[in-house]
N, C-alpha and C. Protein backbone atom coordinates (compact mmCIF):
# COMPACT_ATOMS: atom_id res chain seq x y z
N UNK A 1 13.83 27.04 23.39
CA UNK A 1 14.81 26.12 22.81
C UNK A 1 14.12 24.98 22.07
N UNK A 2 13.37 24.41 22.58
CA UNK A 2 12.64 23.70 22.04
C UNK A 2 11.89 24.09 21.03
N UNK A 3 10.92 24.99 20.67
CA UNK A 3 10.37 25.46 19.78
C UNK A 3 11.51 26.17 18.48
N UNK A 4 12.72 26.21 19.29
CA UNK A 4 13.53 26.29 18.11
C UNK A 4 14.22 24.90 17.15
N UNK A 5 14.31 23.67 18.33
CA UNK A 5 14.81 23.02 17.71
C UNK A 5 13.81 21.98 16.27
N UNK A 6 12.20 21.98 17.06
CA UNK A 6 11.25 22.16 15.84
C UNK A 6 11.41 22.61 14.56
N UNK A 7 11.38 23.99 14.82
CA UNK A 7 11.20 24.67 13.58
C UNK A 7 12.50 24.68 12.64
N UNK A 8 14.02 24.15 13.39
CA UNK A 8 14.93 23.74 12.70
C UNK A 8 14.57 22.29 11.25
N UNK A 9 13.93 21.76 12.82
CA UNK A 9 13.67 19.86 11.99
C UNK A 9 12.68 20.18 11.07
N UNK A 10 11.58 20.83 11.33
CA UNK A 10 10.82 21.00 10.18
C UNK A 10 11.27 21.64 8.50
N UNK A 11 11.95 22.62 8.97
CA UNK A 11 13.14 23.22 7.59
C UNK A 11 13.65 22.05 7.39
N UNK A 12 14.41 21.63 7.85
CA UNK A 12 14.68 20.51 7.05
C UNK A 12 14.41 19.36 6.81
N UNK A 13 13.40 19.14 7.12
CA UNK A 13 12.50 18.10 5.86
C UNK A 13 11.49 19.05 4.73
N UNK A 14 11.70 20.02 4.83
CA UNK A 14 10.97 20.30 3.78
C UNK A 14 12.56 20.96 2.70
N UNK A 15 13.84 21.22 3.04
CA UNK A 15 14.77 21.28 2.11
C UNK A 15 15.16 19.98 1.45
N UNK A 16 14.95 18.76 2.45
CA UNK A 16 14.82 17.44 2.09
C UNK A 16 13.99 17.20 0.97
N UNK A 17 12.64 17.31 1.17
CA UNK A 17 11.76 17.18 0.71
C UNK A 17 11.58 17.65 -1.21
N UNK A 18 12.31 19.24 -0.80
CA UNK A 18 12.55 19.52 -2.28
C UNK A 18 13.60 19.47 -3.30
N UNK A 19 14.68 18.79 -2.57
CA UNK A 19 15.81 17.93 -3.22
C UNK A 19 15.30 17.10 -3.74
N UNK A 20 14.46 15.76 -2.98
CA UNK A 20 14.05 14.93 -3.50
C UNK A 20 13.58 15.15 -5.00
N UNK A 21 14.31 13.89 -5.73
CA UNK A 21 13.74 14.11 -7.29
C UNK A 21 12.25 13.53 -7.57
N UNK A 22 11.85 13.03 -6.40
CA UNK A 22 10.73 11.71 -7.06
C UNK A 22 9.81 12.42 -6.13
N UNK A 23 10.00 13.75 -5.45
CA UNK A 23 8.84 14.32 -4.70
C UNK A 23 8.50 15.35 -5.70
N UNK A 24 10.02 16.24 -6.54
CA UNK A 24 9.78 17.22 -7.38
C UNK A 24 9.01 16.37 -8.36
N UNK A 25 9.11 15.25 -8.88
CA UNK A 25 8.62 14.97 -10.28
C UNK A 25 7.31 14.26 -9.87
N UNK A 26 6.94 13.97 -8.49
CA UNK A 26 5.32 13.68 -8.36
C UNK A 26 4.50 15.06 -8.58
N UNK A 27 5.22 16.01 -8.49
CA UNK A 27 4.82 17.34 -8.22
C UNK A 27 4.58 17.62 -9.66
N UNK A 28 5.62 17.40 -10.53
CA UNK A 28 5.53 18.36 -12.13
C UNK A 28 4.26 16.97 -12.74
N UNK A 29 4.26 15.59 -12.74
CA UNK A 29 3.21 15.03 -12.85
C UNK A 29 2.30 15.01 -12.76
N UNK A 30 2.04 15.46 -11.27
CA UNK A 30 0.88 15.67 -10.78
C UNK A 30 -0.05 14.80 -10.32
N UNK A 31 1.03 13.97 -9.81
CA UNK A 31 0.58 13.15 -8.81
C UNK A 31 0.45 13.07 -7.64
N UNK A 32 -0.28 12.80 -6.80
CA UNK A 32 -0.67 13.11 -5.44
C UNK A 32 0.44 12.64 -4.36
N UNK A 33 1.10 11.95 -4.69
CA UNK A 33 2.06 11.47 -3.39
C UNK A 33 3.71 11.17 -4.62
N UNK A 34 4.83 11.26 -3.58
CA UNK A 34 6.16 10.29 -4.37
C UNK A 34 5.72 8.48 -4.15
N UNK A 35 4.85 8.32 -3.58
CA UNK A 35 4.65 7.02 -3.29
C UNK A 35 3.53 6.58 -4.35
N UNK A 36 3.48 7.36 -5.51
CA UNK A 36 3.16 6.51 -6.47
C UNK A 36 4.34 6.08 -7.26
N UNK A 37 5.22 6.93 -7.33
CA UNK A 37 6.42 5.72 -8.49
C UNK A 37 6.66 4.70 -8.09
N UNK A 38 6.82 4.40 -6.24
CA UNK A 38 6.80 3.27 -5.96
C UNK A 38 6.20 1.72 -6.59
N UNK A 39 4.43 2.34 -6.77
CA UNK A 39 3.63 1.22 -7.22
C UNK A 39 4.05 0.76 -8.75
N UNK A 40 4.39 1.97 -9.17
CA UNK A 40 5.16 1.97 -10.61
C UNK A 40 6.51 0.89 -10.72
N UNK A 41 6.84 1.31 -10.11
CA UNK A 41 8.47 0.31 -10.20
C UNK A 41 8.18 -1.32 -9.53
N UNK A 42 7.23 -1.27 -8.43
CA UNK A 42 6.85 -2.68 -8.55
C UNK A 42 5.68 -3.58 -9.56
N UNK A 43 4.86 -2.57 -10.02
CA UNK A 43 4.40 -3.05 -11.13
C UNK A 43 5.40 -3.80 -12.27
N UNK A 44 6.39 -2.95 -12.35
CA UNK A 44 7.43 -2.90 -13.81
C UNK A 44 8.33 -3.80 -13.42
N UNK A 45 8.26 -4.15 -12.13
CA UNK A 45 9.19 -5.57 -11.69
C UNK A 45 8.25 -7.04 -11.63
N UNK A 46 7.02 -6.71 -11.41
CA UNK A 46 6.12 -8.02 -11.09
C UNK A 46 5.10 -8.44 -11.88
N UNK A 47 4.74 -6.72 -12.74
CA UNK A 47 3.43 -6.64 -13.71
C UNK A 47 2.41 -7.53 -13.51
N UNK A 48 1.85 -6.75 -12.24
CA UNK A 48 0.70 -7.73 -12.04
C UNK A 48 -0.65 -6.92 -11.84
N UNK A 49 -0.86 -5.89 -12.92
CA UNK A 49 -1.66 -4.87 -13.08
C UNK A 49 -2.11 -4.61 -14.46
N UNK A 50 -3.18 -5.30 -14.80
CA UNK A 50 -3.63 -5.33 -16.46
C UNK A 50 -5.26 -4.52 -16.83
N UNK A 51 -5.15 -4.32 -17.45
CA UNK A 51 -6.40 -3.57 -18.26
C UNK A 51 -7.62 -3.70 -17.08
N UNK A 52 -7.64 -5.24 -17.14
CA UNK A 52 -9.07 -5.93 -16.88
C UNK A 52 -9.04 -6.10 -15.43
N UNK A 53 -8.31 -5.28 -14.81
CA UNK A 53 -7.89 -6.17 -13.43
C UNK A 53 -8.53 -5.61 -12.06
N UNK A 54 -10.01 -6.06 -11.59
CA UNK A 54 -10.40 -5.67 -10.29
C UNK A 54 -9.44 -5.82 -9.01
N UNK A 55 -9.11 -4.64 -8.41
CA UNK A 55 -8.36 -4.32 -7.38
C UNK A 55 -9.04 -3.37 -6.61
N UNK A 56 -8.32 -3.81 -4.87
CA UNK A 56 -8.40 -3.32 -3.96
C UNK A 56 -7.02 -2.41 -3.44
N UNK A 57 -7.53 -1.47 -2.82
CA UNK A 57 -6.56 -0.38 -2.70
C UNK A 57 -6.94 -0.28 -0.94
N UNK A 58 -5.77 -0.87 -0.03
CA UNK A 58 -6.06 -0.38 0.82
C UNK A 58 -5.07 0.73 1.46
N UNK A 59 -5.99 1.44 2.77
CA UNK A 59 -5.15 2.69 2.66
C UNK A 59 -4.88 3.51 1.97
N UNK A 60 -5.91 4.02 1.17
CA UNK A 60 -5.82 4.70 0.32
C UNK A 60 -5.48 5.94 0.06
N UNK A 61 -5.68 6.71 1.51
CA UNK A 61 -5.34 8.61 1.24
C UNK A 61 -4.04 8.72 1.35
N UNK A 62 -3.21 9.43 0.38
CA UNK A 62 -4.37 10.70 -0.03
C UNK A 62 -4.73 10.14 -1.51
N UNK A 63 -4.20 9.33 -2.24
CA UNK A 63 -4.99 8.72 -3.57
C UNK A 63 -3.66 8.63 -4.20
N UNK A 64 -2.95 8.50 -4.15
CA UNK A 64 -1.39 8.61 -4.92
C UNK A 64 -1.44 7.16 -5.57
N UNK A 65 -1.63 5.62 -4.85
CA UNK A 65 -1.48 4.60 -5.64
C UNK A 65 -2.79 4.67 -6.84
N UNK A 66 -4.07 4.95 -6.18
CA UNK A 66 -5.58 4.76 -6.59
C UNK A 66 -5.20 5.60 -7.95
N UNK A 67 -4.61 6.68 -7.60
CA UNK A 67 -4.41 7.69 -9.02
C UNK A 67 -3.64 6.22 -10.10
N UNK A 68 -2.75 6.07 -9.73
CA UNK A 68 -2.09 5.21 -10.69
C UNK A 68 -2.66 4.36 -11.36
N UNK A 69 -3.31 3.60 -10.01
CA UNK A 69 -4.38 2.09 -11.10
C UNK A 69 -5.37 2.43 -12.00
N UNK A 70 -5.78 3.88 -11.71
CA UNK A 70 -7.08 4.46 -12.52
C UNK A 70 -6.22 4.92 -13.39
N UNK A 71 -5.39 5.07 -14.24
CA UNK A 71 -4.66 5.17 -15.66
C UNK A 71 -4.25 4.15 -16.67
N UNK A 72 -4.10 2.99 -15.48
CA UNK A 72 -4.21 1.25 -15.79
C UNK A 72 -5.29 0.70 -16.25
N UNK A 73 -6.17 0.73 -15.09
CA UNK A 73 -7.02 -0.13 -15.85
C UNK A 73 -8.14 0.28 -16.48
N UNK A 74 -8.82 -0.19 -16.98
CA UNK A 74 -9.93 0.26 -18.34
C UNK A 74 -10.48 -0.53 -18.03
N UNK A 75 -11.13 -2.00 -17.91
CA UNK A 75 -12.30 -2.60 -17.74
C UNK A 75 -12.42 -2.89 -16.55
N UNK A 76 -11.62 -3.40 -15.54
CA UNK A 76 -11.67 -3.62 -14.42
C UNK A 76 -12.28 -2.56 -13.11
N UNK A 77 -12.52 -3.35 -12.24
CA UNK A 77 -13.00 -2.29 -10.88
C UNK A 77 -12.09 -1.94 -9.88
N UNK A 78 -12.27 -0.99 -9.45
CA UNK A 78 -10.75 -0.47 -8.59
C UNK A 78 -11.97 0.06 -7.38
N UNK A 79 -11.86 -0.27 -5.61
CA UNK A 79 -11.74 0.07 -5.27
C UNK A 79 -11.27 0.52 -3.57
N UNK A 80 -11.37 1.48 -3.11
CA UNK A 80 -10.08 2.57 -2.35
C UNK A 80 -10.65 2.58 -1.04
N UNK A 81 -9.91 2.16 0.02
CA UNK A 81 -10.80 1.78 1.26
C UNK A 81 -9.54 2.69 2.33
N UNK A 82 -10.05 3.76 3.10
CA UNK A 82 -9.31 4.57 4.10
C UNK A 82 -9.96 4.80 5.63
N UNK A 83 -9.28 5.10 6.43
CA UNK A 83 -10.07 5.76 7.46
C UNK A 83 -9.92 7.22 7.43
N UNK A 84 -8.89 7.78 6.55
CA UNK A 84 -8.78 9.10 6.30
C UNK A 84 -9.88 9.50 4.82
N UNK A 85 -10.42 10.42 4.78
CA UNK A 85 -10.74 11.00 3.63
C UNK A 85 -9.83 11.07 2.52
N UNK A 86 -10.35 10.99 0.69
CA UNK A 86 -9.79 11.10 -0.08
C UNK A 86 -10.54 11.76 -1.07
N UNK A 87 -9.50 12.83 -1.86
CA UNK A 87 -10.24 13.66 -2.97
C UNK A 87 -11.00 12.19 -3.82
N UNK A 88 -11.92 12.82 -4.79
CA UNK A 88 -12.47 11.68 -5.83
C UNK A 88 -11.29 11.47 -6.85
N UNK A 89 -11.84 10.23 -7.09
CA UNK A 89 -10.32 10.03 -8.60
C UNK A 89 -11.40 9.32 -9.12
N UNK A 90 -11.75 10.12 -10.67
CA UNK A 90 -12.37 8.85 -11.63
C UNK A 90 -12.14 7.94 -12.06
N UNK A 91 -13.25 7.00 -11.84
CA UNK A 91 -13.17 5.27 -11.99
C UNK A 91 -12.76 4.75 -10.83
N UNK A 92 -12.61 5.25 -10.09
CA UNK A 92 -12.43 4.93 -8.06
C UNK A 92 -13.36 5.04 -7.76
N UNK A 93 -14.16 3.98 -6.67
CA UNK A 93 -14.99 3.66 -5.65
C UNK A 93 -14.34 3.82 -4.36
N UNK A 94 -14.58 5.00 -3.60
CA UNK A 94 -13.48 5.36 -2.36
C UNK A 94 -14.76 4.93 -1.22
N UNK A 95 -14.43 3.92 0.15
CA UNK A 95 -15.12 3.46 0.76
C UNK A 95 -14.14 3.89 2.11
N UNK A 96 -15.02 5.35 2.75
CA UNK A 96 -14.39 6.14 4.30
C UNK A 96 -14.02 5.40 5.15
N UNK A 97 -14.00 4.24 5.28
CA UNK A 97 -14.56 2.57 6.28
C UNK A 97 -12.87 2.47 6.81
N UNK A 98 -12.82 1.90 8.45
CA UNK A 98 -11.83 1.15 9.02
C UNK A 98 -11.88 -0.69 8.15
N UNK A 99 -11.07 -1.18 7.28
CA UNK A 99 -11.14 -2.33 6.85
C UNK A 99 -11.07 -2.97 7.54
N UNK A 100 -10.48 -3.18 8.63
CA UNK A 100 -10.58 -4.17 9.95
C UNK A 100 -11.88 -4.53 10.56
N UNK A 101 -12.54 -3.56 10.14
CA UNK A 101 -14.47 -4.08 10.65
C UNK A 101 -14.87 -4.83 9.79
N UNK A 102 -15.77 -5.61 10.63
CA UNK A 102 -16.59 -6.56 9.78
C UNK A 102 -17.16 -6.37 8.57
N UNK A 103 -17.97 -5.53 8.58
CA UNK A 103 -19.26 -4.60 7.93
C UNK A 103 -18.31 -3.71 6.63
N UNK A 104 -16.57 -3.68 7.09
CA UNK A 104 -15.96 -3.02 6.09
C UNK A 104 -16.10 -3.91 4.99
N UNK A 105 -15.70 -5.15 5.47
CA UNK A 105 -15.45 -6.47 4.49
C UNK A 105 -16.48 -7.20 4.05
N UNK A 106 -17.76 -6.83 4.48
CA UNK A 106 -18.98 -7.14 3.79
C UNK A 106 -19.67 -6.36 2.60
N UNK A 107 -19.10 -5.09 3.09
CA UNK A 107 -18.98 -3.83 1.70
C UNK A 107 -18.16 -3.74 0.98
N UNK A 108 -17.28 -4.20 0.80
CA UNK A 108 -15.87 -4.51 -0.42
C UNK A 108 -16.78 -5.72 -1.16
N UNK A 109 -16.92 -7.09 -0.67
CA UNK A 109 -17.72 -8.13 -1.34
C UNK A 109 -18.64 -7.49 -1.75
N UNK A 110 -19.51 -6.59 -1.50
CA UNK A 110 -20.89 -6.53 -2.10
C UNK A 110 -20.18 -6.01 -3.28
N UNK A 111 -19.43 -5.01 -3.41
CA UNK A 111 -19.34 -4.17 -4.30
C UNK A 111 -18.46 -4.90 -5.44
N UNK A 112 -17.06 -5.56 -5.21
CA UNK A 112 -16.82 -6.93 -6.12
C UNK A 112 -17.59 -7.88 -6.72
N UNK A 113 -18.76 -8.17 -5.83
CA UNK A 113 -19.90 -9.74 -6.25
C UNK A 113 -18.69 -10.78 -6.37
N UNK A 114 -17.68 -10.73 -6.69
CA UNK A 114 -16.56 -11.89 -6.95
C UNK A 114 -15.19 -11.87 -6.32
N UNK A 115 -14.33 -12.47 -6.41
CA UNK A 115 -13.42 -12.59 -6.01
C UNK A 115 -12.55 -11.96 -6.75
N UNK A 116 -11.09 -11.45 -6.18
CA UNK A 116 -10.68 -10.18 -6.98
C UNK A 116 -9.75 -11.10 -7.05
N UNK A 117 -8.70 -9.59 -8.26
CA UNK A 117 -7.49 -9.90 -8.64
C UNK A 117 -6.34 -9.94 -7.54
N UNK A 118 -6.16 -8.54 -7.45
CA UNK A 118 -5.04 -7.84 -6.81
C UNK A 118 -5.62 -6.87 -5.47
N UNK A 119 -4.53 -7.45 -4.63
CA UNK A 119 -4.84 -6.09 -3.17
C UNK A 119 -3.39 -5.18 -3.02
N UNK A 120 -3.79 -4.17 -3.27
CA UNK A 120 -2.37 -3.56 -2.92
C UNK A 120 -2.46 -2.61 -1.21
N UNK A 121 -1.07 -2.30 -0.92
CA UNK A 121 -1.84 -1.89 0.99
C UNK A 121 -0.70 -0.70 0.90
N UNK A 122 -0.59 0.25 1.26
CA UNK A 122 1.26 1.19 1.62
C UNK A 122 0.41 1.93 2.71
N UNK A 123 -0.57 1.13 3.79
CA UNK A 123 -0.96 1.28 4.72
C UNK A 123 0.67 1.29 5.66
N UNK A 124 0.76 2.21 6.55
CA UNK A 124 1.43 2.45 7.66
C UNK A 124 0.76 3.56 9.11
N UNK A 125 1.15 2.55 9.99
CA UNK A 125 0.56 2.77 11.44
C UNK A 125 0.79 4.31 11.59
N UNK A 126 0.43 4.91 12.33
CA UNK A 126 0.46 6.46 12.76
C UNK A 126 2.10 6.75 13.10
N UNK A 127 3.12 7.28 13.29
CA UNK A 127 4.26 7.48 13.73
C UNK A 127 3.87 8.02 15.58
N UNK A 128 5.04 7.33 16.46
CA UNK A 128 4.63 7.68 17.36
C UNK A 128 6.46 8.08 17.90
N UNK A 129 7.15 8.01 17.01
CA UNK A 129 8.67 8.63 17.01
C UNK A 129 9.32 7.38 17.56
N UNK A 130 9.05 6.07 17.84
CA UNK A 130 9.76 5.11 18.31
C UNK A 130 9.92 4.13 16.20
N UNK A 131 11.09 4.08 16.14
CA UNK A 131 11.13 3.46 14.81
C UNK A 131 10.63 1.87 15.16
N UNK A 132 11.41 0.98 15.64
CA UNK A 132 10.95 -0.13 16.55
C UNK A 132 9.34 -0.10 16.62
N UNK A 133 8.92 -0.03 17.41
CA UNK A 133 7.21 0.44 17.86
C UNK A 133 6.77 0.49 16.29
N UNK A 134 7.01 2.00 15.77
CA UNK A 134 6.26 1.93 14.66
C UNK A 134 6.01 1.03 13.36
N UNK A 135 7.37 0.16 12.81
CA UNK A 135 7.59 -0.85 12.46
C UNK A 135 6.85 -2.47 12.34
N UNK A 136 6.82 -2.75 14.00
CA UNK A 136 6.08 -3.95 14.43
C UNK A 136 3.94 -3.30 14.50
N UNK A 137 4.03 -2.07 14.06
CA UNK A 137 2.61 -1.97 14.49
C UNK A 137 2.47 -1.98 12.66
N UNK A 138 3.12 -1.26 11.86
CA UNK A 138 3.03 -0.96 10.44
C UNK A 138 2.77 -2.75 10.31
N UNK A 139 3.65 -3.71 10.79
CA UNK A 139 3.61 -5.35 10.28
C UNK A 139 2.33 -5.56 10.89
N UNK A 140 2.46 -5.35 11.77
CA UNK A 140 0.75 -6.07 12.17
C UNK A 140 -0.53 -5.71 11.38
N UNK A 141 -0.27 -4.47 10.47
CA UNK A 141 -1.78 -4.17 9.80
C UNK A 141 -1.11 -4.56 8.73
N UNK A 142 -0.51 -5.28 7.66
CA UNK A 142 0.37 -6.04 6.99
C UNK A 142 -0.27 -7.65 6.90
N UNK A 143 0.22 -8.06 7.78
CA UNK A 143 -0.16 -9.34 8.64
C UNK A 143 -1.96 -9.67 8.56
N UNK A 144 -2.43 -8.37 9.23
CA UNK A 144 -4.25 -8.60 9.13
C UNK A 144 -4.52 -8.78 7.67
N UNK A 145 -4.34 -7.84 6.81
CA UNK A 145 -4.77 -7.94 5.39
C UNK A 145 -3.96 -9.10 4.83
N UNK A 146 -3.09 -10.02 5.33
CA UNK A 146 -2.21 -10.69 4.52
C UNK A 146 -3.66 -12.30 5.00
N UNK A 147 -4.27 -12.28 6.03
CA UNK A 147 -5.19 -13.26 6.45
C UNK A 147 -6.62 -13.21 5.97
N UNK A 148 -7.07 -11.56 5.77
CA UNK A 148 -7.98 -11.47 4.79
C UNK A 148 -7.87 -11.61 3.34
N UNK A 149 -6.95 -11.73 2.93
CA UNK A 149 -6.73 -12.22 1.52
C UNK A 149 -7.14 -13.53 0.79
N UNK A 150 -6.80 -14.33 1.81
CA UNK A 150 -8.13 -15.78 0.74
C UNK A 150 -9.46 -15.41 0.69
N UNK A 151 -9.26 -14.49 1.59
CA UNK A 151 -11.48 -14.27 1.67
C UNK A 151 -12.01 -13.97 0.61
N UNK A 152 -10.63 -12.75 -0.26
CA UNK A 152 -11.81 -11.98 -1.26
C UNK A 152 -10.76 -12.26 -2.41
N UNK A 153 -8.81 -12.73 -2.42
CA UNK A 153 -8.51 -12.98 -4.02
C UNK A 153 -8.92 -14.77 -4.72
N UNK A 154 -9.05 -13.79 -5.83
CA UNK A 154 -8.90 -15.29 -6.94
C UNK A 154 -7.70 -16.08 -6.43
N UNK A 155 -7.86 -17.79 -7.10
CA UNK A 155 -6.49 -18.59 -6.70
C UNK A 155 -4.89 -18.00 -7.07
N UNK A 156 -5.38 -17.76 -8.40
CA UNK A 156 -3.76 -17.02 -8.82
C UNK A 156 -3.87 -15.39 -8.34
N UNK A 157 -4.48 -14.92 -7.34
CA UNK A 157 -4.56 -13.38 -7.25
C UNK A 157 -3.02 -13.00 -6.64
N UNK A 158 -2.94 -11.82 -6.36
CA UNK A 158 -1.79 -11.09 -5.98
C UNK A 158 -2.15 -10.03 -4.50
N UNK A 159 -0.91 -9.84 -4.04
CA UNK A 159 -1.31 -9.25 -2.78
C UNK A 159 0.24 -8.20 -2.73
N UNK A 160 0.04 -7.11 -2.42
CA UNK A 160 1.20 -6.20 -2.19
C UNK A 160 1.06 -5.63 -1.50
N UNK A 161 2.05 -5.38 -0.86
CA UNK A 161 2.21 -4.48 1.25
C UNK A 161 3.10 -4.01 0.92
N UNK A 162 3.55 -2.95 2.10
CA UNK A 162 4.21 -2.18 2.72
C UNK A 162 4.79 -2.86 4.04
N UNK A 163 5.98 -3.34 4.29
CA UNK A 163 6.05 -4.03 5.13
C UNK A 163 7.62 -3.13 5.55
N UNK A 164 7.83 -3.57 6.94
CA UNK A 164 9.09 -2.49 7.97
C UNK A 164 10.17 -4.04 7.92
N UNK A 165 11.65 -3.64 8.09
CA UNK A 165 12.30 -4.32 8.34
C UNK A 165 12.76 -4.19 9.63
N UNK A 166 12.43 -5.41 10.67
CA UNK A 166 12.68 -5.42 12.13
C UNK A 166 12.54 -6.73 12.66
N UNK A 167 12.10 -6.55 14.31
CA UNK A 167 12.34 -8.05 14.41
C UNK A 167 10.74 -8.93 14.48
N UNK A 168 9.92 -8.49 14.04
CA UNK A 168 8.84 -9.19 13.84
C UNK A 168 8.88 -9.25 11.90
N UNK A 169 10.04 -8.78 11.37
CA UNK A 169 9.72 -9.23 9.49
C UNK A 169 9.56 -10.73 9.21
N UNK A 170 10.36 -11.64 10.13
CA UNK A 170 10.17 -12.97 9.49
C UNK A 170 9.33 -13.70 10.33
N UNK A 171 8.32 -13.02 10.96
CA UNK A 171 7.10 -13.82 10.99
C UNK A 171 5.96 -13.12 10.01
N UNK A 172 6.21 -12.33 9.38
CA UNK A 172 5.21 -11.74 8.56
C UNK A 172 5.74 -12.32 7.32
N UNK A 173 6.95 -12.69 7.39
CA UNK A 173 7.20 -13.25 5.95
C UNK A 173 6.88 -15.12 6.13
N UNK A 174 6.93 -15.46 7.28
CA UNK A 174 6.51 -16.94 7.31
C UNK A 174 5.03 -16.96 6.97
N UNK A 175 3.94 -16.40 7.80
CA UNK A 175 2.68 -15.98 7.61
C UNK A 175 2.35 -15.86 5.90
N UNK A 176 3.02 -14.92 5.25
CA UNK A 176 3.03 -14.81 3.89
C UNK A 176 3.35 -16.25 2.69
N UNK A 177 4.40 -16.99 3.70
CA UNK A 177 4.60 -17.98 2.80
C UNK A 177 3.35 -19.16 3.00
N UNK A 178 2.94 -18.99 4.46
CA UNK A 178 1.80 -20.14 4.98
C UNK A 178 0.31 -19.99 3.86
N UNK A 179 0.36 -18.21 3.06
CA UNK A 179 -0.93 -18.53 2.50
C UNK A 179 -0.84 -18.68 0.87
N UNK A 180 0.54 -17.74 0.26
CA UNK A 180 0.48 -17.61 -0.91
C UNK A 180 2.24 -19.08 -1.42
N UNK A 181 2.16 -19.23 -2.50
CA UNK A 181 3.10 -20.03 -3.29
C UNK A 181 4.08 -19.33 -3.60
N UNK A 182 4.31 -17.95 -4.01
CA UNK A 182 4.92 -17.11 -4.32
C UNK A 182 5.21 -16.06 -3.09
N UNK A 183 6.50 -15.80 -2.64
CA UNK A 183 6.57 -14.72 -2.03
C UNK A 183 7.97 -13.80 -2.31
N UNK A 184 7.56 -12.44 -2.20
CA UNK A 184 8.75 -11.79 -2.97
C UNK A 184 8.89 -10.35 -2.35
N UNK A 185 10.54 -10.17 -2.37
CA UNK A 185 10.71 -8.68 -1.65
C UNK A 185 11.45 -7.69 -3.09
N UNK A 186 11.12 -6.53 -2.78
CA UNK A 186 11.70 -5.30 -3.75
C UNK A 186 11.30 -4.21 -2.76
N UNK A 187 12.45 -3.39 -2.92
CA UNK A 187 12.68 -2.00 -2.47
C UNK A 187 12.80 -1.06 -3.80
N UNK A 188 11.90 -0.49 -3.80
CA UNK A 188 11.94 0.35 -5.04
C UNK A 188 13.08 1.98 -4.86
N UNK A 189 13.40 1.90 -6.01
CA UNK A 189 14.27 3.10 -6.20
C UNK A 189 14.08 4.24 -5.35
N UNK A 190 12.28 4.46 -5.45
CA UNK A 190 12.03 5.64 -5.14
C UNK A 190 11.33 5.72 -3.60
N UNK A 191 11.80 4.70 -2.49
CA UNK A 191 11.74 4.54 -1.14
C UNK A 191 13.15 5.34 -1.02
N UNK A 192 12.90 6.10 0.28
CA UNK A 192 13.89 6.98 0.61
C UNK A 192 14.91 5.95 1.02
N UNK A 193 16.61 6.17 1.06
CA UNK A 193 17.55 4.71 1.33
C UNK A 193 17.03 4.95 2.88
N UNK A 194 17.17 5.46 3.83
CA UNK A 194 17.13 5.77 5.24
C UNK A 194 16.03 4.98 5.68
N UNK A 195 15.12 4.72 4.61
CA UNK A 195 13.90 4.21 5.43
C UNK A 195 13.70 2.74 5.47
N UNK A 196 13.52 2.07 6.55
CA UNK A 196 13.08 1.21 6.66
C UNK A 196 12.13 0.24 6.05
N UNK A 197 11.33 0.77 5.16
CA UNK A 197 10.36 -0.20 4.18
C UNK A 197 10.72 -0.63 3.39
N UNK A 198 10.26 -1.91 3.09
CA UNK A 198 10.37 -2.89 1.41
C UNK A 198 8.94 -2.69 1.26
N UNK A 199 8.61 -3.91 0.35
CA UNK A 199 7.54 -4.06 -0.34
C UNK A 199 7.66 -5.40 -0.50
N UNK A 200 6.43 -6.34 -0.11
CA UNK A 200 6.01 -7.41 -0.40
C UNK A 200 5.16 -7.55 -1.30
N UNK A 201 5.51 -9.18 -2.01
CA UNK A 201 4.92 -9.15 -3.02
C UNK A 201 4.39 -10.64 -3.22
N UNK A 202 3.08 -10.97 -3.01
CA UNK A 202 2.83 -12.46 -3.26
C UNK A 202 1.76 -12.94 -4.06
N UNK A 203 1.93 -14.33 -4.61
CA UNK A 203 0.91 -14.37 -5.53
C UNK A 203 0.61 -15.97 -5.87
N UNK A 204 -0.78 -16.37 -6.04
CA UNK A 204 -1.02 -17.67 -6.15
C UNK A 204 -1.57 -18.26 -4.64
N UNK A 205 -2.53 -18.24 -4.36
CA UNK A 205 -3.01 -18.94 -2.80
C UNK A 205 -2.38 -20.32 -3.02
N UNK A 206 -2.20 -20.54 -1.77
CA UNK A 206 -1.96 -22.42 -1.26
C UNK A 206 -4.09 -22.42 -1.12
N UNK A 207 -4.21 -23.71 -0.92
CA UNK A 207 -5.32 -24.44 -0.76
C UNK A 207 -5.34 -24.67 0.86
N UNK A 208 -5.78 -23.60 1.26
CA UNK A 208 -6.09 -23.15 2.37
C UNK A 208 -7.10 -24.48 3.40
């Protein structure tokens, strides 16, 4: 019974899956994830992604945002920091590294020499089937990169997450207002409605 009711749920997320228009058309694109139109539609709401623009990509596998910025930018440095493996994408610097280590964040600086533009994150915690649970753990790796962010952006830099709506959102959104001048929410079109994620969006450090 059980192994039936599996193989039910699994059929259907994958009939799900190929309804979806923004999974079929990552597919005819040929893009690695639907969670690149995402970066797309908040770009096209915030445009904070230019030619010249060194960025950090965290969370990077399977390469679906990294694909995107590497069509963007042309002079700038892009790069892609996972604990999962990722195919190569040219003009990506993909670094295998947990970013939460020290030694991660001493190898991002080396490889910048400067202070960057933009960090983008659609980092989310492992699923452990509790929505709750998974949510407040997705904010907490949200939250870490939202404190490493004076370390390595410029004053006017930009910072974009993946953030859960629950009951730890408005301390991740106070936290957010404590470092940047700007703080901003969008749910892009192409987030499933059912799901729980927005997208944060901030920009301009306070004088820390």
């Amino acid at each position: 019974m059980k192994k039936s009711k599996r193989v039910k749920k699994s059929n259907t997320w994958r009939i799900k899956q190929h309804r979806d228009q923004f999974f079929k058309k990552s597919k005819t694109l040929g893009y690695r994830s639907r969670a690149s139109f995402k970066l797309l539609e908040l770009n096209k709401k915030f445009n904070f992604i230019k030619k010249n623009t060194n960025l950090l990509d965290l969370g990077s596998s399977p390469g679906g945002w990294s694909q995107v910025v590497s069509k963007m930018i042309v002079n700038g440095k892009i790069l892609s920091v996972d604990l999962k493996p990722m195919e190569p994408i040219k003009n990506v610097k993909f670094l295998n590294l947990d970013i939460f280590d020290g030694s991660s964040r001493e190898a991002i600086r080396n490889f910048f020499k400067e202070n960057i533009d933009v960090i983008i994150s659609d980092m989310a915690a492992d699923t452990t089937g509790n929505k709750s649970l998974d949510s407040i753990r997705t904010n907490q790796l949200c939250s870490e990169v939202l404190k490493f962010s004076p370390e390595i952006l410029k004053p006017q830099g930009v910072f974009v997450s993946k953030i859960f709506s629950g009951e730890d959102f408005i301390e991740v959104k106070n936290l957010a207002k404590s470092i940047f001048k700007e703080v901003n929410f969008f749910k892009p079109e192409s987030s499933r409605n059912e799901s729980r994620e927005t997208y944060i969006h901030c920009k301009i450090l306070k004088s820390l």
